[in-house]
Protein backbone atom coordinates (compact mmCIF):
# COMPACT_ATOMS: atom_id res chain seq x y z
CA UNK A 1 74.88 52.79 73.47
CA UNK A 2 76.85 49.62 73.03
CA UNK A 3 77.68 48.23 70.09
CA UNK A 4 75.98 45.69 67.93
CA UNK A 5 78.07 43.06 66.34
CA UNK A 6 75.37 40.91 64.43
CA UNK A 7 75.14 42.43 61.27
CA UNK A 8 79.16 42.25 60.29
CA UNK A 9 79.25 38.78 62.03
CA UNK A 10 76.26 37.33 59.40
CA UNK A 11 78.02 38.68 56.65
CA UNK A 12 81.03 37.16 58.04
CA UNK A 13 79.66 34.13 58.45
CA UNK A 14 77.78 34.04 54.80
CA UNK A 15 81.38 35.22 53.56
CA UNK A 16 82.17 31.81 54.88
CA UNK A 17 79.82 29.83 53.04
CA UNK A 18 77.98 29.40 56.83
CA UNK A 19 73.93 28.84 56.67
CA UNK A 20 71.33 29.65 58.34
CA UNK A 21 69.49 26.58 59.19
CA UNK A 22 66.30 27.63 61.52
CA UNK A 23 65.23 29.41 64.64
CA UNK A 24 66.79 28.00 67.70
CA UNK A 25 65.35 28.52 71.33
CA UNK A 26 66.07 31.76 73.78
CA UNK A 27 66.81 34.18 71.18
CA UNK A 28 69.56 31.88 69.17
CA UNK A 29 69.64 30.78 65.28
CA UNK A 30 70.91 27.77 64.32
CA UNK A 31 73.67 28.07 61.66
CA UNK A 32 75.99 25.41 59.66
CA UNK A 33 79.83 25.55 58.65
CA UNK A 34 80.19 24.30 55.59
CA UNK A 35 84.18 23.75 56.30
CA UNK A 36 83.31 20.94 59.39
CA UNK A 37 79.25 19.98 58.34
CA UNK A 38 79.03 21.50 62.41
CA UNK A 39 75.59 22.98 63.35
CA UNK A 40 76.22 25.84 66.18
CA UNK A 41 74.03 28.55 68.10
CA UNK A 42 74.34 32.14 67.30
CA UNK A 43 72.59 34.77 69.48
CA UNK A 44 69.99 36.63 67.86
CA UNK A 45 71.75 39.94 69.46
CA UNK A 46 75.09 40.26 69.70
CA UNK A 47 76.99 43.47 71.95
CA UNK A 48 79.53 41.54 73.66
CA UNK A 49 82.58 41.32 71.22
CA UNK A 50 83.70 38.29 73.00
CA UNK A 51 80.99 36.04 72.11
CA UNK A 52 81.22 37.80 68.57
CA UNK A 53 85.20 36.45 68.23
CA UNK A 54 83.74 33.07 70.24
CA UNK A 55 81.13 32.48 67.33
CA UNK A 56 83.68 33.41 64.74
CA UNK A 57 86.43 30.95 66.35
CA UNK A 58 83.94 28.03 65.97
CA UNK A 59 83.83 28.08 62.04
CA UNK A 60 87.86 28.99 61.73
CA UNK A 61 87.64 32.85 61.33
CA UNK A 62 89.15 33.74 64.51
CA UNK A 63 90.40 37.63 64.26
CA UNK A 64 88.29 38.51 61.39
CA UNK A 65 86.59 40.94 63.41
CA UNK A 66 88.44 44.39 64.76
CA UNK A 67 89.86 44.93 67.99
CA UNK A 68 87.92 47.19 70.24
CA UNK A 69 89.35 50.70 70.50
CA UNK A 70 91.14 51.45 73.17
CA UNK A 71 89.44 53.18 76.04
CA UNK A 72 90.89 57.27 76.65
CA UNK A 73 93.77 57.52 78.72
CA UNK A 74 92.96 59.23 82.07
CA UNK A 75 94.23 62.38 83.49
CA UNK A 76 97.05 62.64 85.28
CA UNK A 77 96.39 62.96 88.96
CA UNK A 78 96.58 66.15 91.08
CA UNK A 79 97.88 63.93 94.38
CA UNK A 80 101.55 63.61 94.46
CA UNK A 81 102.78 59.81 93.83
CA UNK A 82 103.76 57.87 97.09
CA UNK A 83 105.54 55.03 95.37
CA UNK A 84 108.59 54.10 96.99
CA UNK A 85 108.50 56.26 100.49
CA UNK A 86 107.53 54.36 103.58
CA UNK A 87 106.22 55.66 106.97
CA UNK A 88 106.85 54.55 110.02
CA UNK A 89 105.46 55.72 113.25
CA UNK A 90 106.46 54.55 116.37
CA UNK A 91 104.53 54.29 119.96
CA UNK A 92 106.59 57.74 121.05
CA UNK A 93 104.61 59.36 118.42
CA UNK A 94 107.62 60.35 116.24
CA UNK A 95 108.08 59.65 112.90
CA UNK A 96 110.36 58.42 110.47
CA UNK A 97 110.58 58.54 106.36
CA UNK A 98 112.75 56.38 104.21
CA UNK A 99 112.97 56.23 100.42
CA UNK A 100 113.04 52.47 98.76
């Protein structure tokens, strides 16, 4: 399940001295920085961090909110690596290896 980033971005925001000012259309509130006197639209739900940081950048509290965790790193493969050999076949059918 993803996760939601509304909740710590209004208290964020009220941290700020932001307001709420009224329903906006398509799922977005209507809020007001204080700082600037600027009116912007905040989505009603928020899962995308991005537009979390995005709303955040608007009223000058850009990196207030945590980096994403890292995603798991992945197994090491079974196949052996081929970086740095080529192959070259030519029309008699024999081949040849070199190392780079």
């Amino acid at each position: 399940m993803p996760e939601i980033f509304d909740y710590r971005l209004h208290e964020l925001m009220r941290g700020a001295g932001c307001v709420f000012v009224r329903p906006g259309s398509g799922g977005h509130e209507i809020w007001q920085c204080p700082n600037n006197g600027r009116r912007f639209a905040v989505p009603i739900r928020i899962v995308s961090l991005h537009t979390a940081a995005c709303v955040l950048g608007q009223i000058g509290l850009a990196g207030s909110l945590p980096a994403r965790r890292s995603p798991r790193p992945k197994p090491p493969s079974d196949r052996p690596s081929t970086t740095g050999t080529i192959i070259t076949i030519d029309g008699g059918g024999s081949s040849r290896r070199s190392e780079l």
